[in-house]
C-alpha atoms as a PDB file:
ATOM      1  CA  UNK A   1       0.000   0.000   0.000  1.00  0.00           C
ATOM      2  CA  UNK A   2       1.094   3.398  -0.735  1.00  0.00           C
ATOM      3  CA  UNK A   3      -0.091   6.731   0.438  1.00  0.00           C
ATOM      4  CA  UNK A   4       0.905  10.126  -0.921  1.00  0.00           C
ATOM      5  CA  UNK A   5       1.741  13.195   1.860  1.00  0.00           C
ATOM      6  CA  UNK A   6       0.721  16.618   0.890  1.00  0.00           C
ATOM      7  CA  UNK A   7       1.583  19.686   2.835  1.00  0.00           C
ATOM      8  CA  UNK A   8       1.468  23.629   3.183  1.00  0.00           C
ATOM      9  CA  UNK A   9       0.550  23.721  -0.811  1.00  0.00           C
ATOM     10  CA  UNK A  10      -0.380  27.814   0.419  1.00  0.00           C
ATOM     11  CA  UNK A  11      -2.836  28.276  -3.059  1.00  0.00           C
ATOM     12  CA  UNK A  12       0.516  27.133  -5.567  1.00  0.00           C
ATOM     13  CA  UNK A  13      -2.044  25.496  -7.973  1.00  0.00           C
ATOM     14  CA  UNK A  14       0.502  24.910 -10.347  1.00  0.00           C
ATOM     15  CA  UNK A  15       2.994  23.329  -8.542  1.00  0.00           C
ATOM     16  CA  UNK A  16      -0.523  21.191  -6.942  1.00  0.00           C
ATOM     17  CA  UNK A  17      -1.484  20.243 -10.747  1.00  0.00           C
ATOM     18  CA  UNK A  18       2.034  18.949 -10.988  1.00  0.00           C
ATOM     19  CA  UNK A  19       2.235  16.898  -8.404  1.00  0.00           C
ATOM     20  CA  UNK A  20      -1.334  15.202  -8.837  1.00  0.00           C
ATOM     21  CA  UNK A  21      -0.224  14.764 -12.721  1.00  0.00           C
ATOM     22  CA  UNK A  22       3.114  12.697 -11.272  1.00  0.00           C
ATOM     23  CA  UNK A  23       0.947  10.561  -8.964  1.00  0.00           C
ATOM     24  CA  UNK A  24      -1.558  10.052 -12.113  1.00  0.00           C
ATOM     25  CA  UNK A  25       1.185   8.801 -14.187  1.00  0.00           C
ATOM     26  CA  UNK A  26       3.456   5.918 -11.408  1.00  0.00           C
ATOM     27  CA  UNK A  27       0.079   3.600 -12.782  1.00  0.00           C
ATOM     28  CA  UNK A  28       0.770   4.762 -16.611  1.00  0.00           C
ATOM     29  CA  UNK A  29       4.387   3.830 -16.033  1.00  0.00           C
ATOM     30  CA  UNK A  30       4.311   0.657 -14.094  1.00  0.00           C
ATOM     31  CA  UNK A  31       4.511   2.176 -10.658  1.00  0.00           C
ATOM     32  CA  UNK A  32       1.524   1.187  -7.810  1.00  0.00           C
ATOM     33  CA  UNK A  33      -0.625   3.806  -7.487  1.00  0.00           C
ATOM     34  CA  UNK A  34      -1.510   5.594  -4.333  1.00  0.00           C
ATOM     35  CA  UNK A  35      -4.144   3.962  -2.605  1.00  0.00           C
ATOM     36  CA  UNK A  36      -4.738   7.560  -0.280  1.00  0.00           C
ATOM     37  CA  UNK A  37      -3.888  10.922   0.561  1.00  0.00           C
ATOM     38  CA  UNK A  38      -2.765  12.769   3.702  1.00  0.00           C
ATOM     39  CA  UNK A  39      -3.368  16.614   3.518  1.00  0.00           C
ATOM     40  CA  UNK A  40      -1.674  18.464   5.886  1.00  0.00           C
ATOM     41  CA  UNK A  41      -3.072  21.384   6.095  1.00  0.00           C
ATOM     42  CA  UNK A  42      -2.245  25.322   5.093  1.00  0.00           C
ATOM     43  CA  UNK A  43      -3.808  24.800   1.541  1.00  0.00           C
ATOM     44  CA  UNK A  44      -4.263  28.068   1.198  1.00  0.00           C
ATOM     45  CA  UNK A  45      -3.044  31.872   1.737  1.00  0.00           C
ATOM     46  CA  UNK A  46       0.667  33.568  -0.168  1.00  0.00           C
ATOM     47  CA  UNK A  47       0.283  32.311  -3.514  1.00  0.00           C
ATOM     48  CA  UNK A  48      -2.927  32.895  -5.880  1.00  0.00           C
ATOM     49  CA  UNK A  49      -6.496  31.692  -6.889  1.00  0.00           C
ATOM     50  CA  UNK A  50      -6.975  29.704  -3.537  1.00  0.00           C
ATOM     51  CA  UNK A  51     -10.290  28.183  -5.338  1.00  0.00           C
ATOM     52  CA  UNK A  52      -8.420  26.901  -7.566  1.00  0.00           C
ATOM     53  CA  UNK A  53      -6.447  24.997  -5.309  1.00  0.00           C
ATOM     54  CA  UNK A  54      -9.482  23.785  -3.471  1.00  0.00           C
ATOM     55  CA  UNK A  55     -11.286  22.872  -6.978  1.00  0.00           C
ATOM     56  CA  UNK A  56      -8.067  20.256  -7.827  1.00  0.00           C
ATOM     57  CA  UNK A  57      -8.301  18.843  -4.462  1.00  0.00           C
ATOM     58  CA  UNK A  58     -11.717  18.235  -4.541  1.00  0.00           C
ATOM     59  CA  UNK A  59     -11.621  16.602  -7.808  1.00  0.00           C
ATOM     60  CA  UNK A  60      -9.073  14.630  -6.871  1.00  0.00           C
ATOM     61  CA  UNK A  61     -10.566  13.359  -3.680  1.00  0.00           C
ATOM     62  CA  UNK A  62     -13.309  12.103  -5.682  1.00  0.00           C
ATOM     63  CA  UNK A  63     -10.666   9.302  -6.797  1.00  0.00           C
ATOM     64  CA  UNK A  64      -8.445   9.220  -4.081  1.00  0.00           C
ATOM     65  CA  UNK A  65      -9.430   8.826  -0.633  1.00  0.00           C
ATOM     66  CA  UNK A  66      -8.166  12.089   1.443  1.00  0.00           C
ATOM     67  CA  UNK A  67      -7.485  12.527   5.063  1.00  0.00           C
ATOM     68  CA  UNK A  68      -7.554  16.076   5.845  1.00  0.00           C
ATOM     69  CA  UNK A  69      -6.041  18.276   8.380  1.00  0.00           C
ATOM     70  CA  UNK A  70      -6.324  21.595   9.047  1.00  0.00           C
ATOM     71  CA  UNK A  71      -3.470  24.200   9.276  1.00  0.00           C
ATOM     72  CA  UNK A  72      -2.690  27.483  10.747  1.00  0.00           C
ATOM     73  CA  UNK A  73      -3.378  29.086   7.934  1.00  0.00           C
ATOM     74  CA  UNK A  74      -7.371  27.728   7.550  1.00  0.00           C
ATOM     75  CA  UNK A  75      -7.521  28.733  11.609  1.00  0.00           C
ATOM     76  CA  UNK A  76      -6.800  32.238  10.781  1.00  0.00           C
ATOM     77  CA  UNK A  77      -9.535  32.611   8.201  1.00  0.00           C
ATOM     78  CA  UNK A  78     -11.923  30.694  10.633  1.00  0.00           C
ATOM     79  CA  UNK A  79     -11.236  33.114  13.136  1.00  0.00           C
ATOM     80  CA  UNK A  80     -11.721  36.243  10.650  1.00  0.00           C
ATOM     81  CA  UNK A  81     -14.631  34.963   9.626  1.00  0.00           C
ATOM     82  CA  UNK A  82     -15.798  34.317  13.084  1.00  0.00           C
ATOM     83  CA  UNK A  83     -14.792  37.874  14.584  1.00  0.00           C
ATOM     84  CA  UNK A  84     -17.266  40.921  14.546  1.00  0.00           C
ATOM     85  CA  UNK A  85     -13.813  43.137  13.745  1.00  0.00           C
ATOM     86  CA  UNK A  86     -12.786  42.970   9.954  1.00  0.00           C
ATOM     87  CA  UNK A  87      -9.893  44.761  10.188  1.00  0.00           C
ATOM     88  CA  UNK A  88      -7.764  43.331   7.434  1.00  0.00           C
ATOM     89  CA  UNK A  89      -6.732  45.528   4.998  1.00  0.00           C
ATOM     90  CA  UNK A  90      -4.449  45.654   1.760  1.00  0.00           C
ATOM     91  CA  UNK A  91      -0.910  45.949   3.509  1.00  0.00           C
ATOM     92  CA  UNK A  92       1.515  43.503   3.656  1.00  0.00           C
ATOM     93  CA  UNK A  93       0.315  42.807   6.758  1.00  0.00           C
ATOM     94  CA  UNK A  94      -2.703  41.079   6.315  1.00  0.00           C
ATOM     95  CA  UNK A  95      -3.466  41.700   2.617  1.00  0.00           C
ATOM     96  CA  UNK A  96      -2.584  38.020   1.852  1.00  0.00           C
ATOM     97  CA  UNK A  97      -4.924  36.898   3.963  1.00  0.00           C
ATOM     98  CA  UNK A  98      -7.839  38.937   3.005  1.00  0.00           C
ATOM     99  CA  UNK A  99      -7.317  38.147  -0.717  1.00  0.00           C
ATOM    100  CA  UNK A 100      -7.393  34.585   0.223  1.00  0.00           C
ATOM    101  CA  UNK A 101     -10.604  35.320   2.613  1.00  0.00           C
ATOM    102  CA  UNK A 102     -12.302  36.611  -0.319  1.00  0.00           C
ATOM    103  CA  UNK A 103     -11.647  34.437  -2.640  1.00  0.00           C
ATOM    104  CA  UNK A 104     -13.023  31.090  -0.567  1.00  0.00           C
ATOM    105  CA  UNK A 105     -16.615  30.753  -0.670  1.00  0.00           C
ATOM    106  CA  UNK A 106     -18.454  29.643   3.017  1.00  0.00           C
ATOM    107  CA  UNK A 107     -18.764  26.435   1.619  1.00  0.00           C
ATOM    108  CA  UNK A 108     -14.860  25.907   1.394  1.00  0.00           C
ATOM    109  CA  UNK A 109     -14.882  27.665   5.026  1.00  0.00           C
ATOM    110  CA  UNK A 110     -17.204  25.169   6.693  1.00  0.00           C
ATOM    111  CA  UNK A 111     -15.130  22.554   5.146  1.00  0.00           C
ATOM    112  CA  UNK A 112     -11.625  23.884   6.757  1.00  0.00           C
ATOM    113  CA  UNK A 113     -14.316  24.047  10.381  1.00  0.00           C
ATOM    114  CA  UNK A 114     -15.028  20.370   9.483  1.00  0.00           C
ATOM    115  CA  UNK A 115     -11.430  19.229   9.629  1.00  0.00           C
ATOM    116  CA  UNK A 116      -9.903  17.864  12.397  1.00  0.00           C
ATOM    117  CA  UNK A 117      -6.216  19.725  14.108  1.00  0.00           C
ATOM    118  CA  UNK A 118      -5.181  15.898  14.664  1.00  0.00           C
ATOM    119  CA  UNK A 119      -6.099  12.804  14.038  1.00  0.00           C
ATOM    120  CA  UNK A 120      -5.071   9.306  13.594  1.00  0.00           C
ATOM    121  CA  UNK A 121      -5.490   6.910  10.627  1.00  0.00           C
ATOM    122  CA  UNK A 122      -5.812   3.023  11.587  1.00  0.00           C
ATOM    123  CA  UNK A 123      -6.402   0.950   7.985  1.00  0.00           C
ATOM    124  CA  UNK A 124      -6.411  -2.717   8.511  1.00  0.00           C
ATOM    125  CA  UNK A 125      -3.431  -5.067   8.610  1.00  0.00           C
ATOM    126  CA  UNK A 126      -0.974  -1.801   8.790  1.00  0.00           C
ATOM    127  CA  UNK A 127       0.640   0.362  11.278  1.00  0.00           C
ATOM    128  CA  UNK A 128      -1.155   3.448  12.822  1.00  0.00           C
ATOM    129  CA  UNK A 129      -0.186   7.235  11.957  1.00  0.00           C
ATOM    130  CA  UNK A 130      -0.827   9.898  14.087  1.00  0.00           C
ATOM    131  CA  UNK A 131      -0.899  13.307  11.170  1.00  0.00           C
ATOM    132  CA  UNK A 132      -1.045  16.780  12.163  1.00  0.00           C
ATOM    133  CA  UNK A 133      -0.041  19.922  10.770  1.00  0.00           C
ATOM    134  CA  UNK A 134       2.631  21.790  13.483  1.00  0.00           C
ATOM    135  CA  UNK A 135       2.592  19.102  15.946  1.00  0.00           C
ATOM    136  CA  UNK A 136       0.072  16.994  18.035  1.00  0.00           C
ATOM    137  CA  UNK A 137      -0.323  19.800  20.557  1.00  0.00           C
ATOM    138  CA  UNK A 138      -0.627  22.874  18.730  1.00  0.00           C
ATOM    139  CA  UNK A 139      -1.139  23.402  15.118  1.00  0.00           C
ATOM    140  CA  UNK A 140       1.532  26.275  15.041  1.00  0.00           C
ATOM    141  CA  UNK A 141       4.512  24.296  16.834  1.00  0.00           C
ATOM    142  CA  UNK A 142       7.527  23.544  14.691  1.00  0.00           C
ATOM    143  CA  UNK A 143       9.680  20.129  14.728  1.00  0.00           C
ATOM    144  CA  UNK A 144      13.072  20.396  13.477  1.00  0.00           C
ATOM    145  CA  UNK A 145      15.600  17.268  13.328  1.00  0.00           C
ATOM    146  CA  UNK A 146      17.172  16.785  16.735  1.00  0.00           C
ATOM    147  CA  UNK A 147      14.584  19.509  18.767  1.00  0.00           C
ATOM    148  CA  UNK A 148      13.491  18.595  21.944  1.00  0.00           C
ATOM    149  CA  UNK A 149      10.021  19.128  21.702  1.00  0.00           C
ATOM    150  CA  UNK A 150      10.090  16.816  18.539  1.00  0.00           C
ATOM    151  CA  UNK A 151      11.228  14.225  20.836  1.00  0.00           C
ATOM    152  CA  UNK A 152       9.060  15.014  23.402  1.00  0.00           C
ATOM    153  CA  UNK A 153       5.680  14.516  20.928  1.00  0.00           C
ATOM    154  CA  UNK A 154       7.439  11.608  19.668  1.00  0.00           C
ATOM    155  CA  UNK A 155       7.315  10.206  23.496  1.00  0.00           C
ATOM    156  CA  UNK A 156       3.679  11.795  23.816  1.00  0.00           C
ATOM    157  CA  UNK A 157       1.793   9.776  21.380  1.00  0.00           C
ATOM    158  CA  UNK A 158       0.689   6.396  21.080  1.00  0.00           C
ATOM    159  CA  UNK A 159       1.547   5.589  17.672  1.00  0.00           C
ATOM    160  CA  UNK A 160       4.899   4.339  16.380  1.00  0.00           C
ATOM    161  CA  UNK A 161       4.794   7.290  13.552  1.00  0.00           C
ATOM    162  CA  UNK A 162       3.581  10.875  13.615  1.00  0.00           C
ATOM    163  CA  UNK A 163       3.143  12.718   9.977  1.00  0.00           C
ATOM    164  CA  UNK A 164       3.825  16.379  10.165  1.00  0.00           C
ATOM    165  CA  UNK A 165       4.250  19.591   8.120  1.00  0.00           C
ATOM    166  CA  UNK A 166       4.454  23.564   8.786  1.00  0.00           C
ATOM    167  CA  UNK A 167       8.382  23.521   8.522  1.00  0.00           C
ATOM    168  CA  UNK A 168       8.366  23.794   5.012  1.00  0.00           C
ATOM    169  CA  UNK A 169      11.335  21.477   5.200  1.00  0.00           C
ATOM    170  CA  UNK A 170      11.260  17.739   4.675  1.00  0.00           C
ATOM    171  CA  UNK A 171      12.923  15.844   7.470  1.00  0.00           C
ATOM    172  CA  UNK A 172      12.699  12.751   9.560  1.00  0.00           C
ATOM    173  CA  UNK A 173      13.511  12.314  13.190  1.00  0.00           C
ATOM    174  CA  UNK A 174      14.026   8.662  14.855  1.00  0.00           C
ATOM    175  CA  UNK A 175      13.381   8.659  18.957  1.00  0.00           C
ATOM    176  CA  UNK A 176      12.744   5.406  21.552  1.00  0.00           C
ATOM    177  CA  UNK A 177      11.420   3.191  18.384  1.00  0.00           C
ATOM    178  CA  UNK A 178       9.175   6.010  16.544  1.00  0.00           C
ATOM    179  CA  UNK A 179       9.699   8.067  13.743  1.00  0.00           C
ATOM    180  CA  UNK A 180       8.503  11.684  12.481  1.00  0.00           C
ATOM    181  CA  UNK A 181       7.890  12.444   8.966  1.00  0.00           C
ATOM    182  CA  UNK A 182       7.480  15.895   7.176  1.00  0.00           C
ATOM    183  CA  UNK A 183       7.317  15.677   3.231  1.00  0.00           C
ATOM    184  CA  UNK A 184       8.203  19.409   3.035  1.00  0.00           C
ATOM    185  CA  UNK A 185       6.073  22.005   1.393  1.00  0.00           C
ATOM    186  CA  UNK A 186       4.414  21.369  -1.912  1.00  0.00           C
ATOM    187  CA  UNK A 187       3.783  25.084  -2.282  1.00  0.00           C
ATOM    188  CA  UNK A 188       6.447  27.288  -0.975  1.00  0.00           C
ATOM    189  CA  UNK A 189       9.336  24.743  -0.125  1.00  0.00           C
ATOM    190  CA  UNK A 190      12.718  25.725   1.184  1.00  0.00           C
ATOM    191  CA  UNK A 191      16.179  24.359   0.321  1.00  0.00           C
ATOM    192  CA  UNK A 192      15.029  23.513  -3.135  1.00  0.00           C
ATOM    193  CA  UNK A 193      14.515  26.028  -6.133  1.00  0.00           C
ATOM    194  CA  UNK A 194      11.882  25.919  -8.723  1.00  0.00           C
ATOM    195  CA  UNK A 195      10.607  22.512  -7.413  1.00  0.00           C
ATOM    196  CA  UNK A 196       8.064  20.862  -5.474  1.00  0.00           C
ATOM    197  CA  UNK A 197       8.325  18.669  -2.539  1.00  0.00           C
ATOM    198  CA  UNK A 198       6.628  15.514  -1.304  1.00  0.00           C
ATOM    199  CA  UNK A 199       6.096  12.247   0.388  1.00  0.00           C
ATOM    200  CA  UNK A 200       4.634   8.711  -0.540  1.00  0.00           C
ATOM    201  CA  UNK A 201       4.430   6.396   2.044  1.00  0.00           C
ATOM    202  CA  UNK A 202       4.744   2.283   1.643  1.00  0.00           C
ATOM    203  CA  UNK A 203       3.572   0.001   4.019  1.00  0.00           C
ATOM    204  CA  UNK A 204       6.070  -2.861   4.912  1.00  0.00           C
ATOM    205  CA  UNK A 205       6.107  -5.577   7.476  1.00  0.00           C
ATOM    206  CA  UNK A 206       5.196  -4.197  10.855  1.00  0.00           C
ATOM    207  CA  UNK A 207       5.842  -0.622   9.769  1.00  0.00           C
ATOM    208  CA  UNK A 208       6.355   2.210   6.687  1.00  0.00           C
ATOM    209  CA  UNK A 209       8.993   3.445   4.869  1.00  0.00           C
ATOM    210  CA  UNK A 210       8.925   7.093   3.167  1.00  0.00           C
ATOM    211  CA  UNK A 211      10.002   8.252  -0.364  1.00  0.00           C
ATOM    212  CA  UNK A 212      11.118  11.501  -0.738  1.00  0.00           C
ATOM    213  CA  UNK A 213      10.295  13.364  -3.671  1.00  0.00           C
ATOM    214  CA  UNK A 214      11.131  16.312  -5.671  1.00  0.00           C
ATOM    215  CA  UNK A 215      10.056  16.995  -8.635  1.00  0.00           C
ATOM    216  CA  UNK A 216      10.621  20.478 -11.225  1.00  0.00           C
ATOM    217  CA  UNK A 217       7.133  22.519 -12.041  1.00  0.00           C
ATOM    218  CA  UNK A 218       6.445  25.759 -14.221  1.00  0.00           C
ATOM    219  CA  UNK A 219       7.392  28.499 -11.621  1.00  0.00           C
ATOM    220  CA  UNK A 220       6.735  31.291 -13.990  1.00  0.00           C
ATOM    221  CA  UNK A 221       3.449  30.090 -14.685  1.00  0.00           C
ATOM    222  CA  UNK A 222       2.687  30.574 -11.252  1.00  0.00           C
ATOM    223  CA  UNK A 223       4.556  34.032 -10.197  1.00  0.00           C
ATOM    224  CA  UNK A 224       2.244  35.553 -13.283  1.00  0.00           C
ATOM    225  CA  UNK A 225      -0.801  35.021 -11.522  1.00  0.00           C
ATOM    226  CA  UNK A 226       0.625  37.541  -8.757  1.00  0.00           C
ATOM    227  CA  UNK A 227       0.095  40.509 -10.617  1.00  0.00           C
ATOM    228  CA  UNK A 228      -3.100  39.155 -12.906  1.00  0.00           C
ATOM    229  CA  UNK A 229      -4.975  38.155  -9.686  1.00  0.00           C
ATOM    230  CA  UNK A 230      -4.365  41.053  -7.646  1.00  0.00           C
ATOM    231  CA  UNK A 231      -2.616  39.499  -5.011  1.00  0.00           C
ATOM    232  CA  UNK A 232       0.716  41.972  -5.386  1.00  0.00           C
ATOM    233  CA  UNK A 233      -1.406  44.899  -4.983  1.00  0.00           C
ATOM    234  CA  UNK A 234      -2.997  43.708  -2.072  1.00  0.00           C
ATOM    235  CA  UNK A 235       0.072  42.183  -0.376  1.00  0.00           C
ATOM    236  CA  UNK A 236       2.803  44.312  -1.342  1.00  0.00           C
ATOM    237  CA  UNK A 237       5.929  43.738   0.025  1.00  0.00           C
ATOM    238  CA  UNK A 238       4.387  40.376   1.835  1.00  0.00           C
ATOM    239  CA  UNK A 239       3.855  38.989  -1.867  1.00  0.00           C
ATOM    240  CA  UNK A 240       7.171  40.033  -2.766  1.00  0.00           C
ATOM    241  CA  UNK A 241       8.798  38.181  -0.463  1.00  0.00           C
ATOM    242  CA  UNK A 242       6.335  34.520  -1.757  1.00  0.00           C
ATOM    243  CA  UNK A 243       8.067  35.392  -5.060  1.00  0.00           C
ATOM    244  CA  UNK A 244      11.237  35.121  -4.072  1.00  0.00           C
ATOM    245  CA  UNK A 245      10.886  32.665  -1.752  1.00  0.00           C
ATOM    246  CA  UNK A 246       9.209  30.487  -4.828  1.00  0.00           C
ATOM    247  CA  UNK A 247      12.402  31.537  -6.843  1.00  0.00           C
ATOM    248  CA  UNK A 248      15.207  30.824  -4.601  1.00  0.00           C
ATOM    249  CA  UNK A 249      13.997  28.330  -2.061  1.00  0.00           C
ATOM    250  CA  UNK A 250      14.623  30.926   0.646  1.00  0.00           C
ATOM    251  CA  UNK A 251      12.721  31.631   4.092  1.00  0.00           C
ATOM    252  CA  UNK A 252      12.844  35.795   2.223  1.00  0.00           C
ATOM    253  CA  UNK A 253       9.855  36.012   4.844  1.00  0.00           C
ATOM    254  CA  UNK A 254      11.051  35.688   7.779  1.00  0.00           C
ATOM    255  CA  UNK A 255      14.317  37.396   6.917  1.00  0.00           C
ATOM    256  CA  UNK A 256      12.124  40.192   5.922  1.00  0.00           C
ATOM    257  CA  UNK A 257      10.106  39.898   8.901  1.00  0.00           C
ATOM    258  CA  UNK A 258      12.198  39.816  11.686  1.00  0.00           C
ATOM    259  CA  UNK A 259      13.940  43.233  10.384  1.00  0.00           C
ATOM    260  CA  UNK A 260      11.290  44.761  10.100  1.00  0.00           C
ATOM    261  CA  UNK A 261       9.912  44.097  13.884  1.00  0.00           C
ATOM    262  CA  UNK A 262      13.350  44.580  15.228  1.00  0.00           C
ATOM    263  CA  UNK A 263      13.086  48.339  13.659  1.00  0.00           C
ATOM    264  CA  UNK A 264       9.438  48.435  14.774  1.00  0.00           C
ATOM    265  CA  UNK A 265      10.411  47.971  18.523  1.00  0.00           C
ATOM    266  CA  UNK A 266      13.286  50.478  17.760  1.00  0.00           C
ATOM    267  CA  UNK A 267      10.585  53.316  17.725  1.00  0.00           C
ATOM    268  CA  UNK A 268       8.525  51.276  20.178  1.00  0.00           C
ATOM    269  CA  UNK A 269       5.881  49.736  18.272  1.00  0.00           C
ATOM    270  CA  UNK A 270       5.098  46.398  19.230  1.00  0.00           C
ATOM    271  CA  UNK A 271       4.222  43.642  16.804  1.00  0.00           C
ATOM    272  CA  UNK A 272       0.185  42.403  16.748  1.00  0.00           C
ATOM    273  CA  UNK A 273      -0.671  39.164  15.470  1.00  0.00           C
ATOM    274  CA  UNK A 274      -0.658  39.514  12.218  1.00  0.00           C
ATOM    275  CA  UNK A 275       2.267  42.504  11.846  1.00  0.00           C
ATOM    276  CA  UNK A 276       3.019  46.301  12.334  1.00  0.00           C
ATOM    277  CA  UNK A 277       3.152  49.454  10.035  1.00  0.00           C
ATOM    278  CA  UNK A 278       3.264  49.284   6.587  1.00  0.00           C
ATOM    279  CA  UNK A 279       6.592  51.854   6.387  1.00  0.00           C
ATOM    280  CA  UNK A 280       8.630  48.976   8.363  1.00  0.00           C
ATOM    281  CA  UNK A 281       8.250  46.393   5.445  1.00  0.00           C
ATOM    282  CA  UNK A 282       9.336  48.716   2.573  1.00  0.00           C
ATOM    283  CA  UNK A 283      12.295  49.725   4.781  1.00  0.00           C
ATOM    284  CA  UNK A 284      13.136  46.649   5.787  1.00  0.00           C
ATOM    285  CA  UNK A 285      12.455  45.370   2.298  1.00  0.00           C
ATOM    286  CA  UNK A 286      14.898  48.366   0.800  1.00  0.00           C
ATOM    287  CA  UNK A 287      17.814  47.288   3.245  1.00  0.00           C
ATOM    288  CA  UNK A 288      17.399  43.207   2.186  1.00  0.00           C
ATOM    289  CA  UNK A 289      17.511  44.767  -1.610  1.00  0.00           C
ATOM    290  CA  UNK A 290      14.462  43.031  -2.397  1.00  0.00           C
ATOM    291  CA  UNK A 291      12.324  46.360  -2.964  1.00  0.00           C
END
C-alpha cells in the first residue's frame, strides 16, 4: 500500500497540478498507485487563486481517498470569519490573507471548520499514523531534526509514527522506536529552487517506509498570476517576499520579517498578530535589496 503526503501547498495550484499529474502517471508507467492521501493542512493563503487549489483537491478526492487536516493558515480565516472586527486591509500585513478570505466561498470555510487539528489513521493489517499539521499539541509548533520538543511529541503519542508539516522542510527524526515524517512544502518549499516537494508512504512488514520526492514545475506560470490576480497589490511587500521565496527556495519572509519588527520595537511599536506598520516592510524590504 502506498499513500501520498501533501503539505502547506499555500494556493501554488501549479505546482498542486504537478504533483497530482506525477501521482496520475506511477500507474501509466508501471509504478503502484496511491491507494490515499494525507493533507496536511495550510492549503491556502501567499500564492494565488486559492479556489483553484481547493477545486483540484476536490476533484481529486473524488478518486483518491483524502485525510484532511487543518493548518494554521485555515484557523486564521476561521477566526476572521468568526470575529465581529474585519480589520484586514491591503498591507503587507494582512493583505494576503484577506485576498485569500475573499476568494473562498463559506462552503470551502465550513469545510476547513469540518477538519480535524489531529487525528489518527488506523487501515487494517498496517501500522497506525498519528498526522497533524505543526505538531500533536498545537497546530503552530515547529519540529526540526534533533529539537526537543520533537522528541518530546514523539514520546507523547501512542503511535509508532507521527506525519507532520508547517516547517516547510522535509525531514525525519528517529526517537525510543518512533519516527517523524514531514514531506516538506508542496507550495512554498525551502532548500530547493523551482521545485516541489513531497512524500509517498509504503507500508512494509510491521511498519512504513517514506520516499522523498522532488520533482521540477512551471514556476513562472505561477509568479504571473501575482500581478493578474491582484494578489501583489494587495500584499505588497508580503507577496514580494512569496516570489522570491518560490524563486530561490529561501525563508525571504522571515528574513524580511524579523527586520522589520526589530526596527518596529526600535521606535517602540510592538508587533500584533498579524504585523506592524506598513513603512517597516518597505524599509526593511529596501535594506534586504528586495524592494
Amino acid at each position: 500500500m502506498k499513500v501520498a503526503v501533501l503539505s502547506d501547498i499555500h494556493a501554488n495550484q501549479v505546482a498542486l497540478s504537478t504533483c497530482l499529474d506525477y501521482l496520475n502517471q506511477r500507474k501509466k508507467n508501471g509504478q503502484e498507485a496511491v491507494a490515499a492521501t494525507i493533507l496536511l493542512g495550510d492549503y491556502i493563503s501567499d500564492c494565488p487563486y486559492p479556489q483553484r487549489t481547493m477545486e483540484l483537491l476536490e476533484k481529486w478526492s473524488q478518486s483518491c481517498p483524502c485525510y484532511w487536516i487543518r493548518g494554521n493558515r485555515e484557523e486564521y480565516l476561521l477566526a476572521y470569519q468568526d470575529s465581529p472586527n474585519k480589520n484586514w486591509e491591503e498591507s503587507s500585513s494582512t493583505g494576503s490573507l484577506l485576498y485569500t478570505y475573499n476568494n473562498l466561498s463559506r462552503k470551502e470555510l465550513d469545510f476547513f471548520r469540518s477538519m480535524p487539528n489531529t487525528d489518527t489513521i488506523a487501515w487494517e493489517g498496517y501500522e497506525p499514523l498519528c498526522i497533524c499539521h505543526g505538531s500533536p499539541r498545537n497546530v503552530r509548533e515547529e519540529l526540526h531534526p534533533d529539537s526537543e520538543n520533537a522528541k518530546e511529541c514523539l514520546k507523547e503519542i501512542q503511535e509508532s509514527y507521527l506525519i507532520s508539516g508547517h516547517t516547510h522542510t522535509q525531514c525525519e527524526v528517529f526517537y525510543q522506536g518512533k519516527t517523524l515524517w514531514n514531506p516538506g512544502a508542496l507550495g512554498i518549499p525551502f532548500g530547493v529552487k523551482g521545485k516541489t516537494i513531497f512524500s509517498i508512504l509504503t507500508a512494509k512488514t510491521g511498519g512504513w517506509d517514506c520516499e522523498w520526492i522532488t520533482i521540477p514545475y512551471d514556476i513562472e506560470a505561477e509568479l504571473k498570476q501575482f500581478e493578474e490576480s491582484g494578489l501583489n497589490r494587495m500584499a505588497r511587500v508580503y507577496a514580494l517576499t512569496i516570489r522570491l521565496s518560490l524563486i530561490t527556495g529561501k525563508n525571504v519572509l522571515l528574513e524580511t520579517v524579523e527586520l522589520a519588527k526589530r526596527m518596529a520595537e526600535q521606535d517602540g511599536i510592538k508587533m500584533q498578530q498579524f504585523g506592524f506598520p506598513e513603512k517597516y516592510w518597505e524599509k526593511a524590504a529596501r535594506i534586504l535589496k528586495i524592494l
